[in-house]
C-alpha atoms as a PDB file:
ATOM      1  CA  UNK A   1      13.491 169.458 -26.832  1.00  0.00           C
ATOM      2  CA  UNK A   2      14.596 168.515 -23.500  1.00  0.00           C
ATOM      3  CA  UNK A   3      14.167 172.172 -22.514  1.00  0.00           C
ATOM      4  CA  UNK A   4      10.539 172.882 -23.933  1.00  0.00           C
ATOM      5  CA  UNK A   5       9.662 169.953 -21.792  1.00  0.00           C
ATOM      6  CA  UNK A   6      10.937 171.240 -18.577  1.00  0.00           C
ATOM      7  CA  UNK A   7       9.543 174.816 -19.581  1.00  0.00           C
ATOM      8  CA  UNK A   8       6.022 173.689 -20.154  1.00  0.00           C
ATOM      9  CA  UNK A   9       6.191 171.408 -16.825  1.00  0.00           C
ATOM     10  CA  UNK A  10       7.477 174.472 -14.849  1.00  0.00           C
ATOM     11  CA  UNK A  11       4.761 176.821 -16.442  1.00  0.00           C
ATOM     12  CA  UNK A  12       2.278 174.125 -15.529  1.00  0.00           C
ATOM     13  CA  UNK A  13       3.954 173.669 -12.087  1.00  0.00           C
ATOM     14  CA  UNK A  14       3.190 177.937 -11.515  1.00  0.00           C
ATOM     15  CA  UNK A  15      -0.060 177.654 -13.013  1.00  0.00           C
ATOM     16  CA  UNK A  16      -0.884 175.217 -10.424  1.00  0.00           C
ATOM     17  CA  UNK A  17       0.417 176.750  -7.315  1.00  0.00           C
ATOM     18  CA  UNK A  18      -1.233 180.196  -8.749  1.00  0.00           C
ATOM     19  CA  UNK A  19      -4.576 178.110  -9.193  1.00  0.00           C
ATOM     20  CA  UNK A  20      -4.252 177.166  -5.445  1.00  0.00           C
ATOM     21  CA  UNK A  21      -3.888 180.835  -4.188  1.00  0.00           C
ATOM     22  CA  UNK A  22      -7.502 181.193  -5.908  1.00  0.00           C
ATOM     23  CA  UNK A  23     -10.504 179.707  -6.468  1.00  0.00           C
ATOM     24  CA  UNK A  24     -13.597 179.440  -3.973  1.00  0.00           C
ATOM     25  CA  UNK A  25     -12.207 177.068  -2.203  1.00  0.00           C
ATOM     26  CA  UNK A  26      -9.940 179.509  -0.785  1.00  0.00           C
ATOM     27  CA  UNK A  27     -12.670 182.138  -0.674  1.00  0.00           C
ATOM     28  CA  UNK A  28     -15.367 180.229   0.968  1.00  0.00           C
ATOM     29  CA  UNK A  29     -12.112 179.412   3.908  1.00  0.00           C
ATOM     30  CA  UNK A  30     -11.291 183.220   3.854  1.00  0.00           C
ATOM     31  CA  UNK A  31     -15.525 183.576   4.364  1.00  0.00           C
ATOM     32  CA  UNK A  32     -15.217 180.802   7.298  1.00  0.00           C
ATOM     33  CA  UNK A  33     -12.570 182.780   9.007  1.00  0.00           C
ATOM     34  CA  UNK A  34     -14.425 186.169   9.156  1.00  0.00           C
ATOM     35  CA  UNK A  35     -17.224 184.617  10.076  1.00  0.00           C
ATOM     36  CA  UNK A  36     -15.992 183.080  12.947  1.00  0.00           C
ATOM     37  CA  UNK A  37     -15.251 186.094  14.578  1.00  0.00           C
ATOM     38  CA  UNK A  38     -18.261 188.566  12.752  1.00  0.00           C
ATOM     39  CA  UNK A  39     -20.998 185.529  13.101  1.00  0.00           C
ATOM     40  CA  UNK A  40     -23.816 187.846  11.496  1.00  0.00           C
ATOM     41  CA  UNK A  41     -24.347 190.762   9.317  1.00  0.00           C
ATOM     42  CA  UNK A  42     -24.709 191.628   5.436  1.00  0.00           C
ATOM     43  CA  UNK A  43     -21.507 190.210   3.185  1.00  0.00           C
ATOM     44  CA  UNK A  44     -21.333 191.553  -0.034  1.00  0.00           C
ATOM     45  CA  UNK A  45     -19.270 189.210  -2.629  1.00  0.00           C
ATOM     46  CA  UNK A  46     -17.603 191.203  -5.322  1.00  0.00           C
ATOM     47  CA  UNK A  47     -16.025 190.711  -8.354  1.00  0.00           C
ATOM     48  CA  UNK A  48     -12.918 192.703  -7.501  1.00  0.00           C
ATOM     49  CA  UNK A  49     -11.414 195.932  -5.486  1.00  0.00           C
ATOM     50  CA  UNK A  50     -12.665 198.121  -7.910  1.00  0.00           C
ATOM     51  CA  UNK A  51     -16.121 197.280  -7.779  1.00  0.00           C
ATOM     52  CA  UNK A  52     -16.021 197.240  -4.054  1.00  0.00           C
ATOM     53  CA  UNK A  53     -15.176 200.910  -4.434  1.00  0.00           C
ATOM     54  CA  UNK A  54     -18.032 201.914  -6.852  1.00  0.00           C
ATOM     55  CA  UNK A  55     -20.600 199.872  -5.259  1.00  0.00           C
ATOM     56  CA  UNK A  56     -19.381 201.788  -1.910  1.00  0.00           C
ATOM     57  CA  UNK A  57     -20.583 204.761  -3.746  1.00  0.00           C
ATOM     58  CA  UNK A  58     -24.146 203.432  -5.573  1.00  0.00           C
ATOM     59  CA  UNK A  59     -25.293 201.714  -2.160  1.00  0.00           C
ATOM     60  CA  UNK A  60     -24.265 205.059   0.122  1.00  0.00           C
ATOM     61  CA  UNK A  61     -26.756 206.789  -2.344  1.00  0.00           C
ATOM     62  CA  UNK A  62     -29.345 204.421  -1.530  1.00  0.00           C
ATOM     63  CA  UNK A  63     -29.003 203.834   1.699  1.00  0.00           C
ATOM     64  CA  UNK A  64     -26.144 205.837   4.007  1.00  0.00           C
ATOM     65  CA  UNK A  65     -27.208 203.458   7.061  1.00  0.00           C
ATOM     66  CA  UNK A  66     -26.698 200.179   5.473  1.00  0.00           C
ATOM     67  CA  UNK A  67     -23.667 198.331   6.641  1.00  0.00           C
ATOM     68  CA  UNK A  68     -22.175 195.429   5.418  1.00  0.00           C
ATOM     69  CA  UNK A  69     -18.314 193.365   4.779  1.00  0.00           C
ATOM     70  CA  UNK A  70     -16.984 193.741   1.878  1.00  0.00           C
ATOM     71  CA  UNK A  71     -15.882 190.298   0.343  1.00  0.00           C
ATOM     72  CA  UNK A  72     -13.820 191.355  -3.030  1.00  0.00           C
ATOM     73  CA  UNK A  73     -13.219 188.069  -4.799  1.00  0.00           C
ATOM     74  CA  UNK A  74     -11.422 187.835  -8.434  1.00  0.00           C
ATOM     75  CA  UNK A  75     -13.620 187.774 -10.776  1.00  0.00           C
ATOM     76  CA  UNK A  76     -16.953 187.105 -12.172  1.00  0.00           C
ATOM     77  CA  UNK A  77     -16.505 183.584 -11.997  1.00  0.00           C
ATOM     78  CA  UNK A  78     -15.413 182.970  -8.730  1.00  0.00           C
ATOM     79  CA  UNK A  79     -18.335 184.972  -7.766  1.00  0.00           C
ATOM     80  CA  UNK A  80     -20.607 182.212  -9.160  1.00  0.00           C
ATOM     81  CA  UNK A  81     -18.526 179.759  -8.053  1.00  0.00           C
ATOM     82  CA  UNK A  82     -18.564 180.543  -4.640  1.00  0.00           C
ATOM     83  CA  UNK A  83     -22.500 180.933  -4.549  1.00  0.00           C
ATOM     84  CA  UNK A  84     -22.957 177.601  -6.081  1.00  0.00           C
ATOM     85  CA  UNK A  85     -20.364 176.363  -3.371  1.00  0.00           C
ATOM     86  CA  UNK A  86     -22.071 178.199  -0.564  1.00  0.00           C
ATOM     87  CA  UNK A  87     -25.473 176.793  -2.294  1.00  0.00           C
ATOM     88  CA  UNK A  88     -24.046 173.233  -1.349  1.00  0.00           C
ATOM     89  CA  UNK A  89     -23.147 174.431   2.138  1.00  0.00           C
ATOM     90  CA  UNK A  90     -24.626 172.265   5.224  1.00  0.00           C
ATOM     91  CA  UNK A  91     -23.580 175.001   7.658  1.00  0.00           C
ATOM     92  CA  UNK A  92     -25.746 177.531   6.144  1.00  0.00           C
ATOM     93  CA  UNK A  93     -22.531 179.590   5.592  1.00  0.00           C
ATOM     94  CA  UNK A  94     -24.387 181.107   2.530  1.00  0.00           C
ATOM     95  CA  UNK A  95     -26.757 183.084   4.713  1.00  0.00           C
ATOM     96  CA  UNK A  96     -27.177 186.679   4.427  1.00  0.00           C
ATOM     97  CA  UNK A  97     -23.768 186.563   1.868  1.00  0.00           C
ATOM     98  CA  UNK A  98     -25.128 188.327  -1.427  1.00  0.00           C
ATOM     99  CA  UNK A  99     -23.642 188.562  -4.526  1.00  0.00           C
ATOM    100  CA  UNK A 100     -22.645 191.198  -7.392  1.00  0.00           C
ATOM    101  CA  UNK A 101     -21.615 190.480 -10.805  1.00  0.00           C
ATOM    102  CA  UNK A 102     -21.687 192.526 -14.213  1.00  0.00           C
ATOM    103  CA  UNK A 103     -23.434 191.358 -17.296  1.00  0.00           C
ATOM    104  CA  UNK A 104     -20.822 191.252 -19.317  1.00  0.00           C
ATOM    105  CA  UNK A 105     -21.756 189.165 -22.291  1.00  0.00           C
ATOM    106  CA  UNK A 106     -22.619 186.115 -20.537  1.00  0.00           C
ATOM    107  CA  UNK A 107     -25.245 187.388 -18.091  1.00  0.00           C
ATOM    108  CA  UNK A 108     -24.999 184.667 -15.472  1.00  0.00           C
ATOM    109  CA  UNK A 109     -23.350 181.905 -17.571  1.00  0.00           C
ATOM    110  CA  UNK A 110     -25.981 179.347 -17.322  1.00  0.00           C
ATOM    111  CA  UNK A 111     -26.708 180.316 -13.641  1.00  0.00           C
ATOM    112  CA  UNK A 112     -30.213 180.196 -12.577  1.00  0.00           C
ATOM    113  CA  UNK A 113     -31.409 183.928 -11.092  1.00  0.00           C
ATOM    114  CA  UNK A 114     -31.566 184.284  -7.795  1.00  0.00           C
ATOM    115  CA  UNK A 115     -32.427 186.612  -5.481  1.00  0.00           C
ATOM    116  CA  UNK A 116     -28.905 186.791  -3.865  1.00  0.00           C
ATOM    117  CA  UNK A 117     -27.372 188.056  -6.933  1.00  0.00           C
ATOM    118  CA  UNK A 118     -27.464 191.446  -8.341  1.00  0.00           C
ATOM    119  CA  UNK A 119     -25.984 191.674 -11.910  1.00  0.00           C
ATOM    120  CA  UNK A 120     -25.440 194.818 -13.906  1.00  0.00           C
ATOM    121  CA  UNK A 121     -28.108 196.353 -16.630  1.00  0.00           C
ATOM    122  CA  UNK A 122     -25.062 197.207 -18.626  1.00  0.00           C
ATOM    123  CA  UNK A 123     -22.339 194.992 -19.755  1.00  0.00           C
ATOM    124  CA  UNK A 124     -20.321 196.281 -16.663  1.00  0.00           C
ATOM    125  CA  UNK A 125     -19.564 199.131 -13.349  1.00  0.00           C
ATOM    126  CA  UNK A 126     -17.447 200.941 -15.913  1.00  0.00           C
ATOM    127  CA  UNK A 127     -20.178 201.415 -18.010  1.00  0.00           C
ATOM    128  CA  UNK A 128     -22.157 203.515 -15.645  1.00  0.00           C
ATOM    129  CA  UNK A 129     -19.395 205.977 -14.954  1.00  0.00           C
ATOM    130  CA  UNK A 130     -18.439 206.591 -19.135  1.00  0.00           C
ATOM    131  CA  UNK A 131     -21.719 209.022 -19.089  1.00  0.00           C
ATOM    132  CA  UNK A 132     -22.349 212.627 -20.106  1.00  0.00           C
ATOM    133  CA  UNK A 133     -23.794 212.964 -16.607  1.00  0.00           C
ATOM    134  CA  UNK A 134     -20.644 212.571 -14.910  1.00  0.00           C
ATOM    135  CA  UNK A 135     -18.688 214.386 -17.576  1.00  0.00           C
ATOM    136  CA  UNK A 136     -20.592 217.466 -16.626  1.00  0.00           C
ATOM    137  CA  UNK A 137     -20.003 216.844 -13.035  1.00  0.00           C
ATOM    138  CA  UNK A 138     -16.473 216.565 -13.694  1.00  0.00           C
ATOM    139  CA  UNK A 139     -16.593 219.643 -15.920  1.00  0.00           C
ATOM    140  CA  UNK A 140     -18.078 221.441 -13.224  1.00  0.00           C
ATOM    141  CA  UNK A 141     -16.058 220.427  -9.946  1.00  0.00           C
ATOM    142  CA  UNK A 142     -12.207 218.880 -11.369  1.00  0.00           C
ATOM    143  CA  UNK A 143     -11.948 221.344 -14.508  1.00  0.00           C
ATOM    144  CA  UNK A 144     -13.078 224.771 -12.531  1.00  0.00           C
ATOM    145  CA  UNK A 145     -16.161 225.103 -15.783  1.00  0.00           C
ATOM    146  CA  UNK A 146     -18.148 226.410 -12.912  1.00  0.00           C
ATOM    147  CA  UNK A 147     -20.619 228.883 -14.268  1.00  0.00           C
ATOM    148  CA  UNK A 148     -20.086 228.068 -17.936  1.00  0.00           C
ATOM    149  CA  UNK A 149     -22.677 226.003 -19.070  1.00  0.00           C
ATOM    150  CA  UNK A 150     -21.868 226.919 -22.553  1.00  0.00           C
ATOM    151  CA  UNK A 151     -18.496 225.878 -22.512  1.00  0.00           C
ATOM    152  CA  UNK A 152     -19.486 222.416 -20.785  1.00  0.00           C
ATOM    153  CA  UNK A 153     -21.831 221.930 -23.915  1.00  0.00           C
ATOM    154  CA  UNK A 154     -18.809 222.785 -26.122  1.00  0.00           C
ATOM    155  CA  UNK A 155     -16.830 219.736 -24.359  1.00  0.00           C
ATOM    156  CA  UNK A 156     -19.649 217.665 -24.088  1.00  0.00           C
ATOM    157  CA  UNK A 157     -20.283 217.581 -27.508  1.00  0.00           C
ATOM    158  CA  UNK A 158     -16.362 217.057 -28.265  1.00  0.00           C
ATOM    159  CA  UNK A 159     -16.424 214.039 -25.781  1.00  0.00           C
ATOM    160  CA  UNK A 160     -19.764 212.679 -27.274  1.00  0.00           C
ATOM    161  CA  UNK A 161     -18.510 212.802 -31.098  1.00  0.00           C
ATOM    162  CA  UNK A 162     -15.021 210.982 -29.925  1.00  0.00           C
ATOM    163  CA  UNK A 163     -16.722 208.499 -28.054  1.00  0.00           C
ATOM    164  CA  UNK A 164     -18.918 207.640 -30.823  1.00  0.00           C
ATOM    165  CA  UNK A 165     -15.535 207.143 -33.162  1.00  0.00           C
ATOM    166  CA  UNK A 166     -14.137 204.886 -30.096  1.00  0.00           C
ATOM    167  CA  UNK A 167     -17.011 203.062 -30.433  1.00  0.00           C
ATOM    168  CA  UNK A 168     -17.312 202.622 -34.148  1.00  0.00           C
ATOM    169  CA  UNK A 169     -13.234 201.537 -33.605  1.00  0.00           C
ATOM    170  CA  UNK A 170     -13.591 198.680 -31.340  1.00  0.00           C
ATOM    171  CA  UNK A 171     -17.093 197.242 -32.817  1.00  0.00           C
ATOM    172  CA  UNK A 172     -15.062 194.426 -34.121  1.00  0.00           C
ATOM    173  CA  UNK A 173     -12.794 193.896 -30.770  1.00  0.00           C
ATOM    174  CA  UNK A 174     -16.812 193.706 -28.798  1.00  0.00           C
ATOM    175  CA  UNK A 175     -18.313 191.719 -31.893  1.00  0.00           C
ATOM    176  CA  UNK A 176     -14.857 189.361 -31.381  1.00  0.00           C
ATOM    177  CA  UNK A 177     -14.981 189.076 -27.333  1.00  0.00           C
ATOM    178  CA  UNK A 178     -18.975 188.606 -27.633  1.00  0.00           C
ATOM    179  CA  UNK A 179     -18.464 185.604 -30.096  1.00  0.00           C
ATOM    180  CA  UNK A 180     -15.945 184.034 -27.293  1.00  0.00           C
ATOM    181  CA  UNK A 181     -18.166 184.382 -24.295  1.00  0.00           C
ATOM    182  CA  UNK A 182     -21.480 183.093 -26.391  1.00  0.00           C
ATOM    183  CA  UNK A 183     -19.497 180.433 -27.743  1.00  0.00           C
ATOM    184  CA  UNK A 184     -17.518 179.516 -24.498  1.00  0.00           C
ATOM    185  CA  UNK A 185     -13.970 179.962 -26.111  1.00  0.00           C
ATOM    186  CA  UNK A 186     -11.034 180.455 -24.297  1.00  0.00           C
ATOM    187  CA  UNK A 187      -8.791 183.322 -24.896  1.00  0.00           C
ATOM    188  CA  UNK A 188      -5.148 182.817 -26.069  1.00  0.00           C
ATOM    189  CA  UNK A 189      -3.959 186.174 -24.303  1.00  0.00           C
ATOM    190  CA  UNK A 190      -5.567 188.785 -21.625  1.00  0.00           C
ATOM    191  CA  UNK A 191      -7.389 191.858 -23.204  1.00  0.00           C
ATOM    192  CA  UNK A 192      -5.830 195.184 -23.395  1.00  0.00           C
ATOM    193  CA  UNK A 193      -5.834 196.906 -20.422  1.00  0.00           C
ATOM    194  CA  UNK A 194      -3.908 199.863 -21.974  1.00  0.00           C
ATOM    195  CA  UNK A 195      -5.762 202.105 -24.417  1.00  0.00           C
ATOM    196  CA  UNK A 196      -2.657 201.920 -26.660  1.00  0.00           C
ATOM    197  CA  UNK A 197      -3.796 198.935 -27.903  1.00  0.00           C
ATOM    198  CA  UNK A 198      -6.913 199.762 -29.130  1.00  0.00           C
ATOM    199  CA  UNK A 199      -6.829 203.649 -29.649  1.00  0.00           C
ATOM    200  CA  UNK A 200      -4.891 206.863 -29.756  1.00  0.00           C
ATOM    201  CA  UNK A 201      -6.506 209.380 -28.160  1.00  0.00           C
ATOM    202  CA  UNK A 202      -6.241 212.913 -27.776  1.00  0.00           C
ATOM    203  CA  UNK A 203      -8.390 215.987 -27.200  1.00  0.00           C
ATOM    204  CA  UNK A 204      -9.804 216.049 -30.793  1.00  0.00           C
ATOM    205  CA  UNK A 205      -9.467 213.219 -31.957  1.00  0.00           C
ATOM    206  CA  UNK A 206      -9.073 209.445 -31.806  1.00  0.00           C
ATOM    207  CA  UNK A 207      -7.845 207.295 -34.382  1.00  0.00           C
ATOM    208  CA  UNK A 208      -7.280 202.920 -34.449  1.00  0.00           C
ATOM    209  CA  UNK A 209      -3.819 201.336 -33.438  1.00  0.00           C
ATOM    210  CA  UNK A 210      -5.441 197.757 -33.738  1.00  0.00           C
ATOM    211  CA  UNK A 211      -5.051 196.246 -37.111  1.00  0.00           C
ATOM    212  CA  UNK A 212      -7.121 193.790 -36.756  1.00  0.00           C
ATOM    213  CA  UNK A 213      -9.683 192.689 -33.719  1.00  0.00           C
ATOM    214  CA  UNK A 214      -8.035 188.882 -33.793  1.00  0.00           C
ATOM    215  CA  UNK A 215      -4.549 190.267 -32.667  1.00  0.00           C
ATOM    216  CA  UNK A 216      -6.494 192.395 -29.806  1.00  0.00           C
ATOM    217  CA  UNK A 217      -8.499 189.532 -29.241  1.00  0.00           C
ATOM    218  CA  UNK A 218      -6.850 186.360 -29.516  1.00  0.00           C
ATOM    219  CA  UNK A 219      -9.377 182.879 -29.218  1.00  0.00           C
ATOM    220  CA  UNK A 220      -8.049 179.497 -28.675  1.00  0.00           C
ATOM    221  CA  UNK A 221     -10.103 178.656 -31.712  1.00  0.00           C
ATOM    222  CA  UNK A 222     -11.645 180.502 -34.692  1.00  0.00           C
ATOM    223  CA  UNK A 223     -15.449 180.926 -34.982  1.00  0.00           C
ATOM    224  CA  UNK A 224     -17.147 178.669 -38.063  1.00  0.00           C
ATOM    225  CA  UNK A 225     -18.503 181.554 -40.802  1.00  0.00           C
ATOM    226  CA  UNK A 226     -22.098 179.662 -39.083  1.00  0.00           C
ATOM    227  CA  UNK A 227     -21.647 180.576 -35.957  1.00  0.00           C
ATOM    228  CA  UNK A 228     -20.953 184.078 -36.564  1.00  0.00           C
ATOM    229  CA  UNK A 229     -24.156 184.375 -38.241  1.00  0.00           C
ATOM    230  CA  UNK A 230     -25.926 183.057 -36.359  1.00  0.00           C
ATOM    231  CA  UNK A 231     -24.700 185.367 -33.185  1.00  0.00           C
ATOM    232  CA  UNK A 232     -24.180 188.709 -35.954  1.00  0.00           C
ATOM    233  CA  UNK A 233     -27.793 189.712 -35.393  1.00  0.00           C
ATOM    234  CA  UNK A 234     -27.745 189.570 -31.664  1.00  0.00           C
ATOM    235  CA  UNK A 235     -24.613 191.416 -31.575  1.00  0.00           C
ATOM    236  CA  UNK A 236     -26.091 194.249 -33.520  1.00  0.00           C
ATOM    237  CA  UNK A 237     -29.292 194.259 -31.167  1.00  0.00           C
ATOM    238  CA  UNK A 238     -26.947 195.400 -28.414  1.00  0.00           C
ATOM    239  CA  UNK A 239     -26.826 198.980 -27.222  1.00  0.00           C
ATOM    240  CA  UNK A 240     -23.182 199.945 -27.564  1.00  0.00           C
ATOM    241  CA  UNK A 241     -22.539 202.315 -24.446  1.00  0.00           C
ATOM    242  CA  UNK A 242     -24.302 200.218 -22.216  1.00  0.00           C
ATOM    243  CA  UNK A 243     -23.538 196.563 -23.584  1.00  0.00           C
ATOM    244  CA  UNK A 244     -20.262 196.898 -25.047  1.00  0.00           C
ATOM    245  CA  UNK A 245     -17.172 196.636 -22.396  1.00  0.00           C
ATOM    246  CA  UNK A 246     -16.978 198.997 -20.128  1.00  0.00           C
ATOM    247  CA  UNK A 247     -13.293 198.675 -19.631  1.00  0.00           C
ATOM    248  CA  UNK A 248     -12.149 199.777 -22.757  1.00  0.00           C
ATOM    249  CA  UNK A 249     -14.541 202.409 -22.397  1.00  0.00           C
ATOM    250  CA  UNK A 250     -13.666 203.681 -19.505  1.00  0.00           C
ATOM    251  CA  UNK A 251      -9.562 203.202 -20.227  1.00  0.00           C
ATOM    252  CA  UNK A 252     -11.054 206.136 -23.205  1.00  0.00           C
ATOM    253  CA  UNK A 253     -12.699 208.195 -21.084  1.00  0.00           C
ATOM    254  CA  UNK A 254      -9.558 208.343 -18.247  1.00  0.00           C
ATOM    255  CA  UNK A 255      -7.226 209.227 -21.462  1.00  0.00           C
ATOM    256  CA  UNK A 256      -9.190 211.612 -23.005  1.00  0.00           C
ATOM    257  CA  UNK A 257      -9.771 213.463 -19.440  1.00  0.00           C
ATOM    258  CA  UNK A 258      -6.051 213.571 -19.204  1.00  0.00           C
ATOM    259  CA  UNK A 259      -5.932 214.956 -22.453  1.00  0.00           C
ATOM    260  CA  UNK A 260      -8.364 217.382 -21.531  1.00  0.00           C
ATOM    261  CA  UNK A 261      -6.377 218.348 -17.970  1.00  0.00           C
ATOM    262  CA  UNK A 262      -3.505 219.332 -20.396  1.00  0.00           C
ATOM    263  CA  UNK A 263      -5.324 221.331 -22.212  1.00  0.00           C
ATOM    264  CA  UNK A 264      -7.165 223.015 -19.404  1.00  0.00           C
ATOM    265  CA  UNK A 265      -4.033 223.791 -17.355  1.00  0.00           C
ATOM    266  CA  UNK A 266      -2.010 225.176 -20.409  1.00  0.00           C
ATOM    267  CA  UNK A 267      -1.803 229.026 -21.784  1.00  0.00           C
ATOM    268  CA  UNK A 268      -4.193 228.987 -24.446  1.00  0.00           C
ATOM    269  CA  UNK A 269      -6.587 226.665 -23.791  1.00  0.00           C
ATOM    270  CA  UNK A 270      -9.042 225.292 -26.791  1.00  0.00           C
ATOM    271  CA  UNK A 271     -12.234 225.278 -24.314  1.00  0.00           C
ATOM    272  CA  UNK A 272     -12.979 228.911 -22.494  1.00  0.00           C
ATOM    273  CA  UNK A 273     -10.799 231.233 -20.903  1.00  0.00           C
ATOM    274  CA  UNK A 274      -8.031 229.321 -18.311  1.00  0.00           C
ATOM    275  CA  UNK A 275      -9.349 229.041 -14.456  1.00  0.00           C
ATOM    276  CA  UNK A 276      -7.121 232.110 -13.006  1.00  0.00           C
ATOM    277  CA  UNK A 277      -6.813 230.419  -9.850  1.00  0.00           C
ATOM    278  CA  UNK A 278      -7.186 226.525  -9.925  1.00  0.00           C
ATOM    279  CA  UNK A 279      -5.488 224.234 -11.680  1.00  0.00           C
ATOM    280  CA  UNK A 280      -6.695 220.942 -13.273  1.00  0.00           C
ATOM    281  CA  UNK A 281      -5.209 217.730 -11.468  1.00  0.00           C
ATOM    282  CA  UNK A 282      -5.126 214.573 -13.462  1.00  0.00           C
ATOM    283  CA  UNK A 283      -4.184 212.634 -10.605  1.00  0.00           C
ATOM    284  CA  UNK A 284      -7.129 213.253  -9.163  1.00  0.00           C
ATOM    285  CA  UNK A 285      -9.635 211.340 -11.944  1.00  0.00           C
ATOM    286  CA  UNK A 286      -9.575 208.475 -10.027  1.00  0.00           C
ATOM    287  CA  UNK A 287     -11.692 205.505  -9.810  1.00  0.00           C
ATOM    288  CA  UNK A 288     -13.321 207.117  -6.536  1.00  0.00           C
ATOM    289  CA  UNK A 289     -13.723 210.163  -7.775  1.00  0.00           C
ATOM    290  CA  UNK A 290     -15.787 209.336 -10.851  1.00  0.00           C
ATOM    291  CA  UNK A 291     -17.650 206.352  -9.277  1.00  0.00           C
ATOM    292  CA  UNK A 292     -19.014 209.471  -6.757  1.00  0.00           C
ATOM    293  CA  UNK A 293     -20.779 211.286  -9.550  1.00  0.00           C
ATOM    294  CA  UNK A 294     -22.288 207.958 -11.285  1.00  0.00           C
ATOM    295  CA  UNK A 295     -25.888 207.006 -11.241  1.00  0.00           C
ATOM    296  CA  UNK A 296     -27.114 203.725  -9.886  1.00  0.00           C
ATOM    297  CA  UNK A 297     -28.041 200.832 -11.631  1.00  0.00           C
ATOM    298  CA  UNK A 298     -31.253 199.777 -12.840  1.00  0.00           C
ATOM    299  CA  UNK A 299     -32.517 197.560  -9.948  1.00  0.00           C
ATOM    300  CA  UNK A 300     -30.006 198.037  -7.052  1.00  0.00           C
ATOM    301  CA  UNK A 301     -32.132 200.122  -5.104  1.00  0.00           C
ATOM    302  CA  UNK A 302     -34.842 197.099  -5.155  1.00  0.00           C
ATOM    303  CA  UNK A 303     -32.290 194.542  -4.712  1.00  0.00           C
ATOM    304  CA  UNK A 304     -30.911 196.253  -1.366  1.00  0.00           C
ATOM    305  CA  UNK A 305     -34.921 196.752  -0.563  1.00  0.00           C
ATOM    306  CA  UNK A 306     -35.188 193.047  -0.431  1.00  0.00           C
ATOM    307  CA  UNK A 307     -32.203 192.386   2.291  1.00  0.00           C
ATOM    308  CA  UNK A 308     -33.422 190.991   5.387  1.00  0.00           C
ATOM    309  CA  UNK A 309     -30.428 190.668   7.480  1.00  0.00           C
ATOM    310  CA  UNK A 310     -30.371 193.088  10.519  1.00  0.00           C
ATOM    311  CA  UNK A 311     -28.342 196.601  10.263  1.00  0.00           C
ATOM    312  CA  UNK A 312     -25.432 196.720  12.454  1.00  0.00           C
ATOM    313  CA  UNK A 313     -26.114 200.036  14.900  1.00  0.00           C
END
């Protein structure tokens, strides 16, 4: 007994000091610092390193000119949390900082709009890369179809019918996850961030390794059989590519690619004859590399329009 005590005070000791390393407390001090020595000049608050890397890619579309700091934070929530914070500000420390969030399933979690924030059409970044349009781009460029339309169509429609399956698998994981953010309950355990634990995947098919969406998705507390009604309908109204998460979407996509790559680069591969000269590189599907070929958002290009601070020469 003795020992369960001095576990949970030691986990709650880490928690703590973790908590402190965080937060926008320490963000808005990490914002101080810069701007002591860059005084003025676009920031641009994201939720993480990854979307400072896609959004690199979306604004350089848009405008190849525009320069701003990145300011990665970590996560959605700080994100708000520091805008409200900066909102508060008597130093005007808020001014010309902007802010980028995804929609998630929460939108803005209560958060009035504003015209400093920019938040995703989709549920999330990922989202806008797990496309057809970038598939072919891929298919084109990273897999050597160059000049094969054909065969593209023959691995677009492979991808399309798998990703419908993935889809139709992790309904109940969304359905589960969109219950906890409408609802506000806390989860027990992080989500998946291995496609093992929602899927196998290979390059014809793709089949569930779940057994049930409460183990993938564990809540602090179950949903009443009301409240699940109640939110059933508005689940269903959602478009599933675009408003289900985009991480375990994109965690498909990246494992089905690979599964592709093998295919591509071995001696009798299922998809056209074998490039004679290039081989595919799996290593190279990264992040960067499919963020380049991804559209932009529904209402970025208006939300950069509306930036007033000067451009750096």
């Amino acid at each position: 007994m003795l020992n369960q005590v001095q576990n949970t005070e030691q986990e709650d000791y880490l928690s703590v000091l973790k908590a402190s390393r965080k937060g926008p407390a320490v963000l808005k001090a990490r914002l101080v610092t810069f701007r002591s020595s860059v005084p003025s000049g676009l920031v641009f608050a994201f939720e993480g390193d990854d979307d400072k890397i896609v959004y690199f890619h979306w604004i350089k579309q848009i405008d190849p000119n525009l320069r701003y700091e990145p300011f990665p934070c970590d996560g959605k929530k700080d994100v708000l949390d520091l805008k409200e914070m900066l909102d508060r500000d008597l130093n005007n420390l808020g001014k010309d900082v902007y802010f980028f969030v995804d929609r998630d399933f929460d939108d803005l979690r209560g958060m009035s709009e504003s015209k400093a924030v920019f938040m995703t059409d989709s549920y999330s970044i990922e989202n806008h890369i797990v496309e057809e349009a970038v598939l072919d781009e891929l298919l084109k460029n990273e897999f050597h179809f160059h000049a094969q339309p054909e065969c593209r169509q023959k691995v677009a429609a492979v991808f399309s019918n798998l990703y419908d399956t993935f889809i139709d698998i992790t309904k109940p994981v969304n359905f589960r996850l969109f219950l906890a953010r409408r609802l506000n309950i806390e989860l027990r355990a992080p989500l998946p961030t291995k496609i093992s634990r929602l899927a196998d995947v290979s390059l014809l098919e793709v089949t569930a390794t779940a057994d049930d969406a409460s183990v993938v998705v564990q809540l602090k507390r179950e949903p009443s059989g009301d409240e699940i009604a109640v939110l059933r309908s508005d689940f269903e109204a959602l478009s599933p590519k675009t408003r289900y998460r985009g991480k375990f979407a994109l965690m498909f996509f990246v494992s089905w690619l690979h599964a592709l790559a093998d295919d591509r680069n071995g001696s009798a591969p299922r998809f056209g004859p074998r490039a004679s000269t290039s081989k595919v590189h799996p290593q190279r599907l990264t992040l960067d590399t499919l963020a380049s070929k991804s559209r932009v958002p529904e209402g970025l290009r208006d939300f950069l329009a509306t930036l007033s601070a000067p451009v750096a020469a």
